[in-house]
PDB file of N, CA and C in Angstrom:
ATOM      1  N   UNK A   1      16.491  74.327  56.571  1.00  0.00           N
ATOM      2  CA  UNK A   1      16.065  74.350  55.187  1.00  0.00           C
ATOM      3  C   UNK A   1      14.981  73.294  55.030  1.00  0.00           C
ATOM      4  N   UNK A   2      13.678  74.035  54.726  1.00  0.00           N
ATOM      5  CA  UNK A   2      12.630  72.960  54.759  1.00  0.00           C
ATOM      6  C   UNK A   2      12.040  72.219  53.063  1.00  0.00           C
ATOM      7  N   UNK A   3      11.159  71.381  52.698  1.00  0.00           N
ATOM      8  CA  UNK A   3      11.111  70.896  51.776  1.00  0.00           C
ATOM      9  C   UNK A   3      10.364  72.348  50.771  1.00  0.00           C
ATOM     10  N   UNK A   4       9.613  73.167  51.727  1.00  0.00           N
ATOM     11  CA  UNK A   4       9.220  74.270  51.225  1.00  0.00           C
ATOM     12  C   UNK A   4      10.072  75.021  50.218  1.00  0.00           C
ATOM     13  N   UNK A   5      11.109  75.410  51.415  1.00  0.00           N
ATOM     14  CA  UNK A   5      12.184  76.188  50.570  1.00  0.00           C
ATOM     15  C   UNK A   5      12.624  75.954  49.293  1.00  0.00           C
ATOM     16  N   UNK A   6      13.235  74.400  49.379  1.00  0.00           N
ATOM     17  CA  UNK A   6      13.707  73.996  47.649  1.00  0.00           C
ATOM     18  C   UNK A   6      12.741  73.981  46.880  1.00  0.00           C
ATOM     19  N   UNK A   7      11.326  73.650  47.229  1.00  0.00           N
ATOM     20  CA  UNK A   7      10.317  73.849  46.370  1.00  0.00           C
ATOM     21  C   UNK A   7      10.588  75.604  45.753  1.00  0.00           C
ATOM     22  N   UNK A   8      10.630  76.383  46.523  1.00  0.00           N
ATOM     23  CA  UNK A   8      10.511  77.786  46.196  1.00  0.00           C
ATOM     24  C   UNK A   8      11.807  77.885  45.612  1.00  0.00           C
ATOM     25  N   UNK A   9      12.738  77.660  45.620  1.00  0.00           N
ATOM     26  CA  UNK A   9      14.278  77.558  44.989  1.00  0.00           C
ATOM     27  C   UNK A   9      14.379  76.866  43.725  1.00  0.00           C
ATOM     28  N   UNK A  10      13.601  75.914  43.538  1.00  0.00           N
ATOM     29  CA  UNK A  10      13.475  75.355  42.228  1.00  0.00           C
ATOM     30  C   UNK A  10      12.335  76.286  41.067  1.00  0.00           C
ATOM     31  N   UNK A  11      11.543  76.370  41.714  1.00  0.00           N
ATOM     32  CA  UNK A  11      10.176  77.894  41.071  1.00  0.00           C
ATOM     33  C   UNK A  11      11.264  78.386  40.540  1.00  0.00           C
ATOM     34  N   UNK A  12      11.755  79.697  41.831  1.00  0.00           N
ATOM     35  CA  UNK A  12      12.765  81.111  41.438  1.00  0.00           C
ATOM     36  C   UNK A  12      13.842  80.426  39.983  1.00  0.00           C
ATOM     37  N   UNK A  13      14.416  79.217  40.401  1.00  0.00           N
ATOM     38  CA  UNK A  13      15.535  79.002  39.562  1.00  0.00           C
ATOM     39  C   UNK A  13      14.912  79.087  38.144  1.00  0.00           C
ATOM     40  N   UNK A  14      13.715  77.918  38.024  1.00  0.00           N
ATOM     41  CA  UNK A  14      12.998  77.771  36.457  1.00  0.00           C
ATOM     42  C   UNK A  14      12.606  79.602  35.659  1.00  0.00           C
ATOM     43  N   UNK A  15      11.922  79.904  37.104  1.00  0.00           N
ATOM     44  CA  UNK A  15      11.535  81.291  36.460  1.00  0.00           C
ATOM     45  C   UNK A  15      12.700  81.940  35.608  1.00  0.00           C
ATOM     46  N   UNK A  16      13.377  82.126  35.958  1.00  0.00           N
ATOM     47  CA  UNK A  16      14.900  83.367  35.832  1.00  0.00           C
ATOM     48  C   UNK A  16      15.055  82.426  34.284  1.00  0.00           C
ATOM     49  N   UNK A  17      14.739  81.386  34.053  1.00  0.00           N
ATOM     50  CA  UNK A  17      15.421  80.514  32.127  1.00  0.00           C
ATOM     51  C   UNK A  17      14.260  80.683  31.526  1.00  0.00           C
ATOM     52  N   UNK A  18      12.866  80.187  32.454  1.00  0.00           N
ATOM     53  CA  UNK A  18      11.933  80.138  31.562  1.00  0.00           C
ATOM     54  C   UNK A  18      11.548  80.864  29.732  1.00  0.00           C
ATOM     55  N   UNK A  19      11.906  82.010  30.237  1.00  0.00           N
ATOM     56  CA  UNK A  19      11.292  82.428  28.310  1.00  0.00           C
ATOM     57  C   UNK A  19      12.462  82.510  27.334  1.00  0.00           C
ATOM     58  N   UNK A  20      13.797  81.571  28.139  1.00  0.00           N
ATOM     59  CA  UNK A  20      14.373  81.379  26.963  1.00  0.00           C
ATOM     60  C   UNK A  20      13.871  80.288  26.164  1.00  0.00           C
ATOM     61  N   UNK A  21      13.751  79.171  27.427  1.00  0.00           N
ATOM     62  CA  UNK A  21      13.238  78.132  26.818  1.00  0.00           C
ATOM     63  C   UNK A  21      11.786  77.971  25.807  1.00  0.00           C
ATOM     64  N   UNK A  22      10.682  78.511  26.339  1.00  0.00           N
ATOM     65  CA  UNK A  22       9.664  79.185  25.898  1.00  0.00           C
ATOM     66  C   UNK A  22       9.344  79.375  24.512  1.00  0.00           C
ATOM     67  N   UNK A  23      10.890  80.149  24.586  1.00  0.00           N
ATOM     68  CA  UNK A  23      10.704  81.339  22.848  1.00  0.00           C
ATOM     69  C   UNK A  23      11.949  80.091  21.971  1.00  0.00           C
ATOM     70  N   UNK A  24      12.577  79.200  22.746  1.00  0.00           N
ATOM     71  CA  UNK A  24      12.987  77.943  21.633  1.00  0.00           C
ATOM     72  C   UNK A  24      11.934  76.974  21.601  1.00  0.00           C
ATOM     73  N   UNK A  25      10.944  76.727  22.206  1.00  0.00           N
ATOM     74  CA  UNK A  25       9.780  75.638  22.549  1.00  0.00           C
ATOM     75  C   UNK A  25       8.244  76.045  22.575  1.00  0.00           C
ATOM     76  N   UNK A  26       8.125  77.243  21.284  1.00  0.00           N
ATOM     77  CA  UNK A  26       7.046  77.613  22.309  1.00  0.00           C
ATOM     78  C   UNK A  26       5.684  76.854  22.307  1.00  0.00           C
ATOM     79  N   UNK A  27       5.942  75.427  21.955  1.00  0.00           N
ATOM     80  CA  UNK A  27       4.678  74.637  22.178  1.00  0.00           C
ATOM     81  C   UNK A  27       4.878  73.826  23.437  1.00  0.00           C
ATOM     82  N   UNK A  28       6.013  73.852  23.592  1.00  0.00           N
ATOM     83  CA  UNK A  28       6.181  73.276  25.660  1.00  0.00           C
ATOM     84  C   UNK A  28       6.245  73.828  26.463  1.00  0.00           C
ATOM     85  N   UNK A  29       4.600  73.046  26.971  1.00  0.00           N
ATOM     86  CA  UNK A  29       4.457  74.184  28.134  1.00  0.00           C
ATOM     87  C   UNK A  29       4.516  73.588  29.155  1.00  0.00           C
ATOM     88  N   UNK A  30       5.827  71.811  29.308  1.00  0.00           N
ATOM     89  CA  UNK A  30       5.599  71.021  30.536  1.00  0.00           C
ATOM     90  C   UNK A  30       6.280  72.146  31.526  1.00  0.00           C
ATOM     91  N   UNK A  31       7.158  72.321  31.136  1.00  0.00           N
ATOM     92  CA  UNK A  31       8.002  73.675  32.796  1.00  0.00           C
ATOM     93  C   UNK A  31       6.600  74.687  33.152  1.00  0.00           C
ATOM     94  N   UNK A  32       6.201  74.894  32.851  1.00  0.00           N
ATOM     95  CA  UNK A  32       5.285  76.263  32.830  1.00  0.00           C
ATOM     96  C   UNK A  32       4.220  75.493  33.736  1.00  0.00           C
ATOM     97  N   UNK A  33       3.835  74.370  33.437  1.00  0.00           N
ATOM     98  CA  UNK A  33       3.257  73.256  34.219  1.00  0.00           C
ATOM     99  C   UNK A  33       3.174  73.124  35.298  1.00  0.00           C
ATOM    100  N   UNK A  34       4.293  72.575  35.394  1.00  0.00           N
ATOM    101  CA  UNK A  34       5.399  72.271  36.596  1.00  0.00           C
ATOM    102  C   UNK A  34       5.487  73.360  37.779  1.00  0.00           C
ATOM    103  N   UNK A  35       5.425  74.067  37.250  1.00  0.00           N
ATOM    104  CA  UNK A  35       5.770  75.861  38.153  1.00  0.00           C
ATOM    105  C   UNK A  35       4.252  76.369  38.842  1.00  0.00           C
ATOM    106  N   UNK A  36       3.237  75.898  37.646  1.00  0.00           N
ATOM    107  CA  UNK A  36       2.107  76.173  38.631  1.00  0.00           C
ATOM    108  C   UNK A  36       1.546  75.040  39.883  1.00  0.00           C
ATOM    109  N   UNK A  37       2.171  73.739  39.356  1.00  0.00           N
ATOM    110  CA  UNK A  37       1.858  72.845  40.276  1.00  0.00           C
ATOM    111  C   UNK A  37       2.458  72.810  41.541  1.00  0.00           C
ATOM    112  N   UNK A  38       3.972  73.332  41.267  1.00  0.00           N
ATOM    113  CA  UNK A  38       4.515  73.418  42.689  1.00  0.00           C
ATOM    114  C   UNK A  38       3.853  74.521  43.472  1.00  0.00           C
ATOM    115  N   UNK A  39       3.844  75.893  42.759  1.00  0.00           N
ATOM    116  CA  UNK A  39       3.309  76.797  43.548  1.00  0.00           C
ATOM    117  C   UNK A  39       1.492  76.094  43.873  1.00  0.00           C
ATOM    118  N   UNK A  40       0.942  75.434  43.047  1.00  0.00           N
ATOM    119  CA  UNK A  40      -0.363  74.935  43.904  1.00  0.00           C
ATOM    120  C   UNK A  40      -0.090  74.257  45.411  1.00  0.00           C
ATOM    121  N   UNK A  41       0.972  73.532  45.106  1.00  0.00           N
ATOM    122  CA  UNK A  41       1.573  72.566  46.095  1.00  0.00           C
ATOM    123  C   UNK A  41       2.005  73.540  47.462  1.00  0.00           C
ATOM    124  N   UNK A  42       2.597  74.796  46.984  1.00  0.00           N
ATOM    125  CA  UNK A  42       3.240  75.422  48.430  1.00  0.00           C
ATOM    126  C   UNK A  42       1.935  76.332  48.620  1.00  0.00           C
ATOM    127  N   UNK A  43       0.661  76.187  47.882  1.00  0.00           N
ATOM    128  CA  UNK A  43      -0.583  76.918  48.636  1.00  0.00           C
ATOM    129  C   UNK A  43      -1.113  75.572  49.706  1.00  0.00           C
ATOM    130  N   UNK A  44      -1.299  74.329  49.094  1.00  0.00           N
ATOM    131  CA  UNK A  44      -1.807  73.310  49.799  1.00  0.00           C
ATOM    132  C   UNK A  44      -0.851  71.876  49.452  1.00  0.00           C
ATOM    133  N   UNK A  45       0.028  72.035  50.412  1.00  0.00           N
ATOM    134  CA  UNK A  45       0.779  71.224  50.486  1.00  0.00           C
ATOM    135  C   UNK A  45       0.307  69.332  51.145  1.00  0.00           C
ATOM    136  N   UNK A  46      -0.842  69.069  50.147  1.00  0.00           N
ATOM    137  CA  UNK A  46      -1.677  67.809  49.851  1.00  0.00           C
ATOM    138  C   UNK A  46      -0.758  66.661  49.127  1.00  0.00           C
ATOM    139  N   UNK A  47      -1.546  65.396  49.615  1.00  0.00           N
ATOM    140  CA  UNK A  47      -1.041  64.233  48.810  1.00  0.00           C
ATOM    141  C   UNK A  47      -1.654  64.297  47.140  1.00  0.00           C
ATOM    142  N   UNK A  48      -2.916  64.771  46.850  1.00  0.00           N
ATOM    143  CA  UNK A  48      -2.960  65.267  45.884  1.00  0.00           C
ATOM    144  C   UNK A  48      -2.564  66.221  45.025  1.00  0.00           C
ATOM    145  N   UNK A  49      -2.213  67.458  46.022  1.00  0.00           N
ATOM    146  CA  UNK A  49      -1.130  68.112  45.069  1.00  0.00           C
ATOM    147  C   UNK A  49       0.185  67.940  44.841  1.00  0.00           C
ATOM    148  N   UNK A  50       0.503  66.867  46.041  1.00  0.00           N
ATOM    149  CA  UNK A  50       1.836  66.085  45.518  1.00  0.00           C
ATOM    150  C   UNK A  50       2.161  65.665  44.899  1.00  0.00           C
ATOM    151  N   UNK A  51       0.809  65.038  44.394  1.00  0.00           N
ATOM    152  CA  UNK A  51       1.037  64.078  42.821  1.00  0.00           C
ATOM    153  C   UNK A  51       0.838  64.571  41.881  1.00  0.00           C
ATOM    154  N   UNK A  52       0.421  66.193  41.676  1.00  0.00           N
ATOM    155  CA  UNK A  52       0.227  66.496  40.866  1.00  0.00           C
ATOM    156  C   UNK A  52       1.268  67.159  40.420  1.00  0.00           C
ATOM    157  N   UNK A  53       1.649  67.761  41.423  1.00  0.00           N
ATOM    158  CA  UNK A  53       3.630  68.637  40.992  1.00  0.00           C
ATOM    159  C   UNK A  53       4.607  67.232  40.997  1.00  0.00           C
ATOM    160  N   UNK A  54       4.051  66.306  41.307  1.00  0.00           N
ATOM    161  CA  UNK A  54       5.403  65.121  40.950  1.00  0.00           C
ATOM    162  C   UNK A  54       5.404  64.548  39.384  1.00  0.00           C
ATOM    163  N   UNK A  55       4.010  64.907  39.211  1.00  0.00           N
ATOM    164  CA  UNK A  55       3.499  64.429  37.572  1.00  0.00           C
ATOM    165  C   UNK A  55       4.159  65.507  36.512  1.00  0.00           C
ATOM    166  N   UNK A  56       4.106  66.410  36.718  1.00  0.00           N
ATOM    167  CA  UNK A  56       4.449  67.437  35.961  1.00  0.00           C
ATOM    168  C   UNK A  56       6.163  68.027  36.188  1.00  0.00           C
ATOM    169  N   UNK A  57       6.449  67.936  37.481  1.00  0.00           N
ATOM    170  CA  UNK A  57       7.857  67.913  37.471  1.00  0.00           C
ATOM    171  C   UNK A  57       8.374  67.139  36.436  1.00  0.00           C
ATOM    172  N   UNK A  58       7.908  65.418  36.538  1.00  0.00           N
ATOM    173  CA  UNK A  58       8.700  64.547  35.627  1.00  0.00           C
ATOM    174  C   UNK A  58       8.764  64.993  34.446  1.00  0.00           C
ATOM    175  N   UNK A  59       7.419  65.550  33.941  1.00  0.00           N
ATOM    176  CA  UNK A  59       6.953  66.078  32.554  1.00  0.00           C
ATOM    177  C   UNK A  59       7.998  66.908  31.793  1.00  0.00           C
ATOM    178  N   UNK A  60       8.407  67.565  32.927  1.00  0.00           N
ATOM    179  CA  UNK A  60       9.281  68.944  32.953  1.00  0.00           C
ATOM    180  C   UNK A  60      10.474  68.637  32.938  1.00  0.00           C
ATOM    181  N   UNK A  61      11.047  67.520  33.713  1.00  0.00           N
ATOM    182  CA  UNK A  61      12.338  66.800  33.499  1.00  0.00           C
ATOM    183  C   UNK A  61      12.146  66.148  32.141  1.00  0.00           C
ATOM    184  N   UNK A  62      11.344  65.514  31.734  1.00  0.00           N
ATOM    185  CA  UNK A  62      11.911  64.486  30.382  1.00  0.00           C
ATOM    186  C   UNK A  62      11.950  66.027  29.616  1.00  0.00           C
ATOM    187  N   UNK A  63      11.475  66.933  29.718  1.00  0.00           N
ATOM    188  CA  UNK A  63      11.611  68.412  29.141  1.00  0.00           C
ATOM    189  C   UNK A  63      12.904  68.557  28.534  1.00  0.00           C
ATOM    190  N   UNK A  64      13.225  68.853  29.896  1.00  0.00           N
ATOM    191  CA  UNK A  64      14.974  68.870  29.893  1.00  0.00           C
ATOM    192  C   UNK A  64      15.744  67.987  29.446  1.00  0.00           C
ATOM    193  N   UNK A  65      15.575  66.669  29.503  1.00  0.00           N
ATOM    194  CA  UNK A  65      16.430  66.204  29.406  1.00  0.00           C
ATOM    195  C   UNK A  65      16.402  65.908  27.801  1.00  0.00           C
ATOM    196  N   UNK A  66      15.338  66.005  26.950  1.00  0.00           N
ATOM    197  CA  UNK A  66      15.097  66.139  25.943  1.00  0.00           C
ATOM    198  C   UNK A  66      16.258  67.514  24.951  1.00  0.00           C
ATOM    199  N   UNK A  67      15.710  68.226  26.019  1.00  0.00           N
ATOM    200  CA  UNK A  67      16.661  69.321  25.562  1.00  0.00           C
ATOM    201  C   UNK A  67      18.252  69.311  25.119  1.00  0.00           C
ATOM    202  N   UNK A  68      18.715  69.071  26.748  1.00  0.00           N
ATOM    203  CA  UNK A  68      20.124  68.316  27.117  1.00  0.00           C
ATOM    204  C   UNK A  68      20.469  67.452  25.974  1.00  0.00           C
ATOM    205  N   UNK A  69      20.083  66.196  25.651  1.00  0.00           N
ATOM    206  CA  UNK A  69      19.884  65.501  25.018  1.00  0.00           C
ATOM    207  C   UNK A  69      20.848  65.908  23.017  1.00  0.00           C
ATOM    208  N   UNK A  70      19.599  66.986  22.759  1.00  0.00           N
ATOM    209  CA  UNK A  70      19.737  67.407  21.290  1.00  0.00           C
ATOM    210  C   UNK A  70      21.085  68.209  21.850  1.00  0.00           C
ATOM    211  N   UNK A  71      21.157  69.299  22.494  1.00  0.00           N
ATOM    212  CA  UNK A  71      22.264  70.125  22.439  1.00  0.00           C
ATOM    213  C   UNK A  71      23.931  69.343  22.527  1.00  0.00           C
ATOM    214  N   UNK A  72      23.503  68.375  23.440  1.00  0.00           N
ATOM    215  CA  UNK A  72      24.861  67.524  23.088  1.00  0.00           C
ATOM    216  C   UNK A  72      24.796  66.681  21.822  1.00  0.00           C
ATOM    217  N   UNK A  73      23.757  66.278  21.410  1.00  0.00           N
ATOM    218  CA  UNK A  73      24.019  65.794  20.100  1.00  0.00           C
ATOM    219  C   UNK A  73      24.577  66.781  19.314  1.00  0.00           C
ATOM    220  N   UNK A  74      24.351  67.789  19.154  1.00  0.00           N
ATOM    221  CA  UNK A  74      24.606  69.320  18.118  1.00  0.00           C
ATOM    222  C   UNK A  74      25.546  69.623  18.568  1.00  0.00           C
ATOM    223  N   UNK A  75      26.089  69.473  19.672  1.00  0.00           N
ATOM    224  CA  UNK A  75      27.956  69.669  20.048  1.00  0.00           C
ATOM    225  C   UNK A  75      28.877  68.750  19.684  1.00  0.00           C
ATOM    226  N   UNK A  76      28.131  67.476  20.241  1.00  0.00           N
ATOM    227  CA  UNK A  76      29.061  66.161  19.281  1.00  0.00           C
ATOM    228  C   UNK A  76      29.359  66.837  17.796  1.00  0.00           C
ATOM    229  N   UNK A  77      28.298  66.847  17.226  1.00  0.00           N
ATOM    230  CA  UNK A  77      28.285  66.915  15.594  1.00  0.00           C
ATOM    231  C   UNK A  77      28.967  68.481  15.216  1.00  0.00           C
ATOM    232  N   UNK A  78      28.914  69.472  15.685  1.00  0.00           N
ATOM    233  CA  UNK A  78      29.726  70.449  15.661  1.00  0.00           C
ATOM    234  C   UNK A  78      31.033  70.478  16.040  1.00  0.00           C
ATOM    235  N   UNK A  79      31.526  69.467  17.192  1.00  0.00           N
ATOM    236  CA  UNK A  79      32.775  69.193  16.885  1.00  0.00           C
ATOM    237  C   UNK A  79      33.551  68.440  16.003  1.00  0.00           C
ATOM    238  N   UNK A  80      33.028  67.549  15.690  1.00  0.00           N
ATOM    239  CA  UNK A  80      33.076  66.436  14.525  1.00  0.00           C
ATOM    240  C   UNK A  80      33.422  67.522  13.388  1.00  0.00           C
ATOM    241  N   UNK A  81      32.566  68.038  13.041  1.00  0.00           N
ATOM    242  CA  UNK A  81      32.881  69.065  11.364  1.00  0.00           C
ATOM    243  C   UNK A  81      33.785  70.089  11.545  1.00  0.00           C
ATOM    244  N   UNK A  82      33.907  70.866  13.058  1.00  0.00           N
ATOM    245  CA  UNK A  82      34.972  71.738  13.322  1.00  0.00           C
ATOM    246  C   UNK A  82      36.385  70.771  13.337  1.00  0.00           C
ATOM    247  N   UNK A  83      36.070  69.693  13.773  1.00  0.00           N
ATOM    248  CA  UNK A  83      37.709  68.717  13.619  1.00  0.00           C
ATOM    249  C   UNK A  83      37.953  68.855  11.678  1.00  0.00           C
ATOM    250  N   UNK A  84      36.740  68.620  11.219  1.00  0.00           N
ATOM    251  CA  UNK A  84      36.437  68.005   9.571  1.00  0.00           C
ATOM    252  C   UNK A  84      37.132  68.856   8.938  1.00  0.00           C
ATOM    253  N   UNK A  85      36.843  70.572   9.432  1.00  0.00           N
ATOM    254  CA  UNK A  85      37.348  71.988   8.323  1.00  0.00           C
ATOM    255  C   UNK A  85      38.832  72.122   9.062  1.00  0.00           C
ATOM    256  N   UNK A  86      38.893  71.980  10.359  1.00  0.00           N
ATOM    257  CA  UNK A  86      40.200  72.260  10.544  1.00  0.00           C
ATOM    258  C   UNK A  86      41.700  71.138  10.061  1.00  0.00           C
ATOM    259  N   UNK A  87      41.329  70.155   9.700  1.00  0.00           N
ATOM    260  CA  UNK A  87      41.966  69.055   8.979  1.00  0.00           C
ATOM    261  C   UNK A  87      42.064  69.653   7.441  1.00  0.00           C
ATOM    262  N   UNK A  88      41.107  69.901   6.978  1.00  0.00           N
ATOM    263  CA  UNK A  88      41.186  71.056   5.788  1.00  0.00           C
ATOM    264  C   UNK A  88      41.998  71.463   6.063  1.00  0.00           C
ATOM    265  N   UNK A  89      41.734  72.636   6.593  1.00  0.00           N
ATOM    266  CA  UNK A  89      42.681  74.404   6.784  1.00  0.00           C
ATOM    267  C   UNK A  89      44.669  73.624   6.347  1.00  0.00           C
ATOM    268  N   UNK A  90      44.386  72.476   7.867  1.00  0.00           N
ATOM    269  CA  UNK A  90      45.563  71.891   7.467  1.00  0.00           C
ATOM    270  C   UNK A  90      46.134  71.695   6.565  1.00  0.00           C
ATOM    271  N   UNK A  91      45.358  71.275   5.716  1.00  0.00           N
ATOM    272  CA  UNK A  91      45.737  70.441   4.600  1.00  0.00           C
ATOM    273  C   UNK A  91      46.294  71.424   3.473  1.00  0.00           C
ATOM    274  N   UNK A  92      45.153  72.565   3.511  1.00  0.00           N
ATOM    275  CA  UNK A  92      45.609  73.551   2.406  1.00  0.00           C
ATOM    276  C   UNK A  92      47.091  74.111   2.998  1.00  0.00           C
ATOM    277  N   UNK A  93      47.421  74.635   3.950  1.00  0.00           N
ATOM    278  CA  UNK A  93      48.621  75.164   4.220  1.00  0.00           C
ATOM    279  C   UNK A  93      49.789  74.295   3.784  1.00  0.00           C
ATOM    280  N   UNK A  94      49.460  73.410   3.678  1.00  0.00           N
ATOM    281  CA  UNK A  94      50.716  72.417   3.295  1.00  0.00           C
ATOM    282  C   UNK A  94      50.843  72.100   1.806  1.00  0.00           C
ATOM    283  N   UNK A  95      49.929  72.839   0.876  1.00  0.00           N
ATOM    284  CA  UNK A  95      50.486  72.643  -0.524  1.00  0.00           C
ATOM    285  C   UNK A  95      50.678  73.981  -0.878  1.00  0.00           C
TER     286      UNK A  95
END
């Protein structure tokens, strides 16, 4: 398994989510970035195109993790108010 491969394994993987993310983001275009830089990278696998898919990978990670980020905030807080109504519900059954 060469460094090639995961390069091409990470592409295939982004591709297959990409236009979900896309059509929730569609002004971020760091993944979309990212995907052409690696594939520049597995045409000419350069110290310059190294740095250029390492620049945009990161781009593409704070992406994510941005993402990651809100959705667990919005799960925290959705469990929080699902605890909030079901303490309700409780409450009414008991008068």
């Amino acid at each position: 398994w060469t460094k090639k491969d995961s390069v091409k394994l990470a592409i295939f993987s982004v591709e297959q989510v990409l236009k979900y993310y896309e059509k929730k983001y569609p002004n971020d275009d760091r993944p979309r970035k990212a995907i052409e830089a690696a594939k520049k990278w597995l045409e000419n696998p350069s110290k310059k195109s190294r740095a250029y898919v390492a620049a945009y990978a990161a781009a593409a990670a704070a992406a994510a993790a941005d993402v990651a980020y809100a959705a667990a905030a919005r799960r925290k807080m959705m469990d929080k108010i699902k605890k909030y109504f079901m303490k309700l519900v409780k409450n009414l059954k008991r008068v």
